[in-house]
C-alpha atoms as a PDB file:
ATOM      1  CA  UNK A   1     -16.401 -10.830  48.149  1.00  0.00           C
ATOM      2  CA  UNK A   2     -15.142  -7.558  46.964  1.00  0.00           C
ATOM      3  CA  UNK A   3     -12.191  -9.045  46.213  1.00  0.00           C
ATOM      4  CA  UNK A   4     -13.442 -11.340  43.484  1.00  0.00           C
ATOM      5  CA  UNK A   5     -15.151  -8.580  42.076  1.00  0.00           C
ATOM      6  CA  UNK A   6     -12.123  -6.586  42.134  1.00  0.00           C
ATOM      7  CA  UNK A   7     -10.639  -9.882  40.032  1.00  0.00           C
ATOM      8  CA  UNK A   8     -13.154 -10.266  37.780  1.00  0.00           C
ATOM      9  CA  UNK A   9     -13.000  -6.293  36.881  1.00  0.00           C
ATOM     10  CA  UNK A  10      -9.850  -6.516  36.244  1.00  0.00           C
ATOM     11  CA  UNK A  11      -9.878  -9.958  34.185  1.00  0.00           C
ATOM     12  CA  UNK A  12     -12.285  -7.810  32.039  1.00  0.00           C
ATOM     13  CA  UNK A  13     -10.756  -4.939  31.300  1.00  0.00           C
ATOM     14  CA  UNK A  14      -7.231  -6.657  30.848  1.00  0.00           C
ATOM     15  CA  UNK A  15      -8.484  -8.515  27.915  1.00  0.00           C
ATOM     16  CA  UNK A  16     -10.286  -5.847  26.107  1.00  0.00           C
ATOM     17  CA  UNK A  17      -7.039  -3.710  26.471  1.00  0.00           C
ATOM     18  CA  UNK A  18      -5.309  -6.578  24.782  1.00  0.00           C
ATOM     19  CA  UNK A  19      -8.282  -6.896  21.956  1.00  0.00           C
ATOM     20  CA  UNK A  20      -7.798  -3.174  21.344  1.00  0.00           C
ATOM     21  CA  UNK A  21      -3.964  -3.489  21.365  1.00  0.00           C
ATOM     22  CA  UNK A  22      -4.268  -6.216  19.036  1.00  0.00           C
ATOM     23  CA  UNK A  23      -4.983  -4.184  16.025  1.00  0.00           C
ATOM     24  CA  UNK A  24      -2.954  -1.144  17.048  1.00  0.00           C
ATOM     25  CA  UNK A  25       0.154  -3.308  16.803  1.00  0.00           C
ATOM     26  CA  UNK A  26      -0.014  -3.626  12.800  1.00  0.00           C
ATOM     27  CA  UNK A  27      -0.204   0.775  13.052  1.00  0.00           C
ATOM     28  CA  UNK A  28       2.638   1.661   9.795  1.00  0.00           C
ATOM     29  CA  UNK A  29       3.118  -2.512   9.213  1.00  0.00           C
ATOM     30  CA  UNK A  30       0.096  -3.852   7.730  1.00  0.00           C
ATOM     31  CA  UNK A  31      -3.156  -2.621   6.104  1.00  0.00           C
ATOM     32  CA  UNK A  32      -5.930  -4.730   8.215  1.00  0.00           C
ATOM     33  CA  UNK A  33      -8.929  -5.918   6.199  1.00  0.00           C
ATOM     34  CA  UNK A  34     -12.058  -6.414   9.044  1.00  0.00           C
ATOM     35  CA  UNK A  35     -14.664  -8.922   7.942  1.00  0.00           C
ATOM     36  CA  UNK A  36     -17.672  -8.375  10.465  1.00  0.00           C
ATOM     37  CA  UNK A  37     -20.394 -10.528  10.612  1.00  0.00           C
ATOM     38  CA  UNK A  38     -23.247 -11.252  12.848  1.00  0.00           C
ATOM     39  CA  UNK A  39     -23.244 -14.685  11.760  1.00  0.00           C
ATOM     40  CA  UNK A  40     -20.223 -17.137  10.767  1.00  0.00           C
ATOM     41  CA  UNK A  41     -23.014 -18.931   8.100  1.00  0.00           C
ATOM     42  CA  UNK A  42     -23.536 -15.654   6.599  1.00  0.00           C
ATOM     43  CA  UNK A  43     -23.616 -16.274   2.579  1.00  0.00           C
ATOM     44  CA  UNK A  44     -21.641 -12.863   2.911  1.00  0.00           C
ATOM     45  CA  UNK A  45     -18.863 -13.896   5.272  1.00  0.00           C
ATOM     46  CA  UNK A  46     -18.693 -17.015   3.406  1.00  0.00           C
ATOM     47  CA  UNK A  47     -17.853 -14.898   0.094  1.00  0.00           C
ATOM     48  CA  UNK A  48     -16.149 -12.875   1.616  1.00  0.00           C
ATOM     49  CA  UNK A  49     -13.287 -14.894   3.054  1.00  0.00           C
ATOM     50  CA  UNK A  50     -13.530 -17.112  -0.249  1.00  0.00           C
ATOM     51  CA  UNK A  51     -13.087 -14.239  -2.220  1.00  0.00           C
ATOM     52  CA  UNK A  52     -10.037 -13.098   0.056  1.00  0.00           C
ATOM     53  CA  UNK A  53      -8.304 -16.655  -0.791  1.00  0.00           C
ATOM     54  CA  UNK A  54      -8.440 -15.953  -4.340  1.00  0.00           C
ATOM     55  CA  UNK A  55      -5.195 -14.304  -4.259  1.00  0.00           C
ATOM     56  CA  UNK A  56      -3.356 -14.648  -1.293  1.00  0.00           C
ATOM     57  CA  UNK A  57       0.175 -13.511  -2.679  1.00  0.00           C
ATOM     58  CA  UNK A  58      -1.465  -9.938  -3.462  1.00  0.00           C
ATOM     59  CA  UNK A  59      -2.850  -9.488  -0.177  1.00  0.00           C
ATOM     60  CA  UNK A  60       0.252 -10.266   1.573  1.00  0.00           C
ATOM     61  CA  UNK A  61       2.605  -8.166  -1.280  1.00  0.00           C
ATOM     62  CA  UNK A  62       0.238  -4.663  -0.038  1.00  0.00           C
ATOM     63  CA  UNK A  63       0.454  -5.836   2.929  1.00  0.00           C
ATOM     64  CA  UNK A  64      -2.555  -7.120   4.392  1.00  0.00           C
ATOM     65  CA  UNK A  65      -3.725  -8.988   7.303  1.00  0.00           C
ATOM     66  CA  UNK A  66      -7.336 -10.093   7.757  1.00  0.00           C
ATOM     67  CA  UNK A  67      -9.062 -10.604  10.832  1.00  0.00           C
ATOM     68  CA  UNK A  68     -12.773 -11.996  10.674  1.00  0.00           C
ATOM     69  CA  UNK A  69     -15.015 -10.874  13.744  1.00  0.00           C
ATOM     70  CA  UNK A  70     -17.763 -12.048  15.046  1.00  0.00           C
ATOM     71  CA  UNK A  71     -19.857 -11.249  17.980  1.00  0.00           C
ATOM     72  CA  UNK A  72     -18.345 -12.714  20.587  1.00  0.00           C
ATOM     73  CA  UNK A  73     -14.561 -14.029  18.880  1.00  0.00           C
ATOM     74  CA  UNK A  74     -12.129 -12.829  16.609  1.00  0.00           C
ATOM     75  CA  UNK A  75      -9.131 -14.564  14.292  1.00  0.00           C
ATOM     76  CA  UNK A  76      -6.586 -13.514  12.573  1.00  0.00           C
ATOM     77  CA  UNK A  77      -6.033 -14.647   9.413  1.00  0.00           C
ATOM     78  CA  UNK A  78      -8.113 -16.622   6.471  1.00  0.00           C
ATOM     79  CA  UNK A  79      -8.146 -19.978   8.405  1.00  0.00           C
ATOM     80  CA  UNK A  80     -10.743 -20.724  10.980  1.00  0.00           C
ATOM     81  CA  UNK A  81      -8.234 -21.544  13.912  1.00  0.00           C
ATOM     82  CA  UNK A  82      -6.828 -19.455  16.912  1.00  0.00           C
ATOM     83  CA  UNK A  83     -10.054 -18.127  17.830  1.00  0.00           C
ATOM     84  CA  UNK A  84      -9.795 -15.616  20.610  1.00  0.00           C
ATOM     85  CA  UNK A  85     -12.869 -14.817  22.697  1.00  0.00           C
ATOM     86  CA  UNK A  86     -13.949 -11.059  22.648  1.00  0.00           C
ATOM     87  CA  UNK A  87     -16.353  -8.529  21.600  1.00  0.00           C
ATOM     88  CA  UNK A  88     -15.115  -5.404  21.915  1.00  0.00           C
ATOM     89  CA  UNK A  89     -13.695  -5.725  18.152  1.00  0.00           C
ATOM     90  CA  UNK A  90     -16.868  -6.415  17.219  1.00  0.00           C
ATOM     91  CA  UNK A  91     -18.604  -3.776  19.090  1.00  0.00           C
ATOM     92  CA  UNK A  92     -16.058  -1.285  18.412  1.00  0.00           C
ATOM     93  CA  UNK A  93     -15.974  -1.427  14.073  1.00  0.00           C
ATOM     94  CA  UNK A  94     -19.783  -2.737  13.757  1.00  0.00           C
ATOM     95  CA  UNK A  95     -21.935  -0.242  12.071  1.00  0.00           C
ATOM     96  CA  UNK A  96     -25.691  -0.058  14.060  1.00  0.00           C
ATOM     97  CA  UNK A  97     -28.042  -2.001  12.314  1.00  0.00           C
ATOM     98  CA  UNK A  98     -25.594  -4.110  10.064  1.00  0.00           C
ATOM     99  CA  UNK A  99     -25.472  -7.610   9.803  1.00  0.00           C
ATOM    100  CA  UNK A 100     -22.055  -7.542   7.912  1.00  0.00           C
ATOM    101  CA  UNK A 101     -19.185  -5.280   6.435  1.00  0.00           C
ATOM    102  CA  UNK A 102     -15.778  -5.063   5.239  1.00  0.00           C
ATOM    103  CA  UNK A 103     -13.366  -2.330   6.364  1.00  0.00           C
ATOM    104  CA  UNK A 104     -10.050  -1.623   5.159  1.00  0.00           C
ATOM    105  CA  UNK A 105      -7.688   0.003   7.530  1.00  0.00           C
ATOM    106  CA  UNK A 106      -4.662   1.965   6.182  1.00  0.00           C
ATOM    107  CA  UNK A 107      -0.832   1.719   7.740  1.00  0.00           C
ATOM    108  CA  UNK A 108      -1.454   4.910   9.540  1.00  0.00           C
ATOM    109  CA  UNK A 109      -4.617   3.202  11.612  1.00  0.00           C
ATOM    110  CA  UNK A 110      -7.275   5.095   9.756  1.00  0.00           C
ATOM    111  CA  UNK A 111     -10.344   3.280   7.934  1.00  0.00           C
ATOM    112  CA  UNK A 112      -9.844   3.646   4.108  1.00  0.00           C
ATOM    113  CA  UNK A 113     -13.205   1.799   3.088  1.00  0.00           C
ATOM    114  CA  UNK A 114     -16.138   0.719   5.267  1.00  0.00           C
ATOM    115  CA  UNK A 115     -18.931  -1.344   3.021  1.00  0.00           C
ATOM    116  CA  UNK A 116     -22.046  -3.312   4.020  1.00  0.00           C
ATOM    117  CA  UNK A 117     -21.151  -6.115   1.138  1.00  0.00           C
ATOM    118  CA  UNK A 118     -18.654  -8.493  -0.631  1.00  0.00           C
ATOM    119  CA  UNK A 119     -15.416  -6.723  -1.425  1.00  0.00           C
ATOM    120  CA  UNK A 120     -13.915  -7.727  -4.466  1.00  0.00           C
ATOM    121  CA  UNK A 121     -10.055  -7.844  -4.639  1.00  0.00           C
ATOM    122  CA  UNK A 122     -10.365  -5.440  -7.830  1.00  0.00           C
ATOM    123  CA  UNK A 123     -12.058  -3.079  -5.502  1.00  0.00           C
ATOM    124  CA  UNK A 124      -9.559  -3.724  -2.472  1.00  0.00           C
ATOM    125  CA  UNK A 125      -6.445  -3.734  -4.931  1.00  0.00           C
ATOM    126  CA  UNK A 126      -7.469  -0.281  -6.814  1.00  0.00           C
ATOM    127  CA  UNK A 127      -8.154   1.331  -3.317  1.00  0.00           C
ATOM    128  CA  UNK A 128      -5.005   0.697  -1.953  1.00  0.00           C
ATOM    129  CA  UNK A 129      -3.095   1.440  -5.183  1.00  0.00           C
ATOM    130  CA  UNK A 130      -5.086   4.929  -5.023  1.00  0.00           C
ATOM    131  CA  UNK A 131      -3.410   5.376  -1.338  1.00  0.00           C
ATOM    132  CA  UNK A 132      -0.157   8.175  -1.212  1.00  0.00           C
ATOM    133  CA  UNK A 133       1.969   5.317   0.847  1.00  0.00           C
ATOM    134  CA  UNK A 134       0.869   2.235  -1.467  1.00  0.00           C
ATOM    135  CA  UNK A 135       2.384   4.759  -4.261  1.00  0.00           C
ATOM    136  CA  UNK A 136       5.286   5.409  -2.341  1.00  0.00           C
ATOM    137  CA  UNK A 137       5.857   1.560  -1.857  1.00  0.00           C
ATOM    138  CA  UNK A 138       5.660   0.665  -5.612  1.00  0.00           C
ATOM    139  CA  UNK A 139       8.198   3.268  -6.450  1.00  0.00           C
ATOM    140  CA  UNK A 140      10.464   1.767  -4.278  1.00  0.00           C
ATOM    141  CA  UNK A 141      10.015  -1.563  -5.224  1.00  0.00           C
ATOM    142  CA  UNK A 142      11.038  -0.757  -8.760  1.00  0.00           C
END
């Protein structure tokens, strides 16, 4: 008996290492934009990720990667395959007492802009163009 316990402990904490590690392997690659939502029918998540797919060629030229969370899954990405069972995503970014947000995580790991509503990409575009490394990117670029 302690040995399936042992098992299952493990089984547990292996995969909410590899949640974790998930996100810490886009650290100075991508900027990661978090949709969290209690709900996947939220009319929030909903305009959310349609308002995402607007423009899909700016989000990936500043570098962005979206992950949608949910209580107990996460995915990667705008689609709504791949889903990978977790919650310590979820319960890690969630702010107490909200239903839904949007956070915007910056190349160096650090959240940039945490929101209880819709994001617009004018918003999301105009905060990263405000950020030193965004900056730095452009003037390369030219």
């Amino acid at each position: 008996m302690r040995l399936a316990v042992k098992i299952f402990l493990l089984i547990i904490l292996s995969s909410m290492a590899v949640n974790a590690q998930d996100l810490k392997t886009h650290k100075w690659e991508n900027r990661l934009v978090l949709v969290i939502s209690k709900e996947q029918d939220s009319p929030n998540y909903k305009k959310q990720l349609s308002e995402l797919k607007k423009d899909q060629k700016g989000l990936s030229e500043r570098k962005l990667i979206i992950y949608k969370i949910l209580p107990d899954k996460f995915s990667k990405g705008l689609e709504s395959r791949n889903w990978k069972k977790a919650s310590t995503l979820y319960e890690k970014y969630k702010t107490k007492n909200c239903d839904f947000q949007v956070l915007l995580i910056g190349l160096d790991g650090g959240i940039k802009l945490n929101q209880p509503k819709v994001l617009s990409l004018e918003k999301l575009f105009s905060t990263i163009h405000s950020m030193p490394m965004r900056q730095s990117e452009i003037r390369k670029n030219k």
